[in-house]
N, C-alpha and C. Protein backbone atom coordinates (compact mmCIF):
# COMPACT_ATOMS: atom_id res chain seq x y z
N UNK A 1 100.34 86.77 100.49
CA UNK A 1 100.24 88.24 100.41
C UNK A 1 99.73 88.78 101.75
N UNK A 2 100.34 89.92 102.26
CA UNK A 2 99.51 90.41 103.51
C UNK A 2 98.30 90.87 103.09
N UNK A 3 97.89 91.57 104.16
CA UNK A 3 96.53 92.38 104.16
C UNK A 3 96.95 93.45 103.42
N UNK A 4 98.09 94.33 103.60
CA UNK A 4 98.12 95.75 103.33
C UNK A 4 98.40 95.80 101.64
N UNK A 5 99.17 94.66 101.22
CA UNK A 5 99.46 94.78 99.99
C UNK A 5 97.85 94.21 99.22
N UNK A 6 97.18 93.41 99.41
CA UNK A 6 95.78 92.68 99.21
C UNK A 6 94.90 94.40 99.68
N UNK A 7 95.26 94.85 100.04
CA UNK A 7 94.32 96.39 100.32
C UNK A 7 95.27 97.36 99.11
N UNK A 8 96.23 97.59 98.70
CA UNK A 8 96.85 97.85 97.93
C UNK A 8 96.30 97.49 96.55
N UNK A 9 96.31 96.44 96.24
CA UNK A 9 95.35 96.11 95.11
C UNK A 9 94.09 96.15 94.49
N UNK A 10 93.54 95.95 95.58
CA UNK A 10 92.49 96.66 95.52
C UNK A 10 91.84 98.18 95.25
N UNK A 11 93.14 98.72 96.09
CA UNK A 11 92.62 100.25 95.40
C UNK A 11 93.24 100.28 93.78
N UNK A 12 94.34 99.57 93.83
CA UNK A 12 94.78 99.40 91.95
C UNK A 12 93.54 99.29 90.73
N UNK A 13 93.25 98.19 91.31
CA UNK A 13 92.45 97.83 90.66
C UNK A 13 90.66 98.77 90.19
N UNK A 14 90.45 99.79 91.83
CA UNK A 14 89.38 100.13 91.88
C UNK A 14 89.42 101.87 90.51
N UNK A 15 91.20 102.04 91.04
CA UNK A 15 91.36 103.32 90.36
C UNK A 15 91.15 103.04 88.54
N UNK A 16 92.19 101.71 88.11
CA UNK A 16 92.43 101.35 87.07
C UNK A 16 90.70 101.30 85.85
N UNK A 17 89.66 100.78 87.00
CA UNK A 17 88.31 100.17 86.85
C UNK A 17 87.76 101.89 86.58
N UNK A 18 87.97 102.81 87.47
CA UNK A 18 86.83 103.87 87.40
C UNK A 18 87.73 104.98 86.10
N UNK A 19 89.49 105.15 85.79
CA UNK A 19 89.81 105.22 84.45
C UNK A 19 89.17 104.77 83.14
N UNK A 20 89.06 103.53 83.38
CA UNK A 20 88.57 102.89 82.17
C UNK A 20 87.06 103.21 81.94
N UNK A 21 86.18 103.18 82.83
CA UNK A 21 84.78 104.04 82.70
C UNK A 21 85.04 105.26 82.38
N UNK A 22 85.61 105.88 83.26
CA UNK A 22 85.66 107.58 82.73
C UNK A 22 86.04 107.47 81.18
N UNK A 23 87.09 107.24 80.60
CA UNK A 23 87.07 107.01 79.46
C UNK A 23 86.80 106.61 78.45
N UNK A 24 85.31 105.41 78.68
CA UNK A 24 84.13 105.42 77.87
C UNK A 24 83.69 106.43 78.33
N UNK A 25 83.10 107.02 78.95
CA UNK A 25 82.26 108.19 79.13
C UNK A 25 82.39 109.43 78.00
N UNK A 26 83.73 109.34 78.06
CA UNK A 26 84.74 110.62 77.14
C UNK A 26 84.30 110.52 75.63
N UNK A 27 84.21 108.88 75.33
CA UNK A 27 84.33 108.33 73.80
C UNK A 27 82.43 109.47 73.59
């Protein structure tokens, strides 16, 4: 994997992570 796609994922992952909190928050 390059860097850019490995930096890519990371933001996937960071957005996917702070959704899933916000939405306990909601409950």
């Amino acid at each position: 994997m390059t860097e850019f796609a490995l930096e890519q994922q990371r933001q996937i992952n960071c957005i996917s992570w702070f959704k899933s909190s916000f939405l306990l928050l909601l409950v």
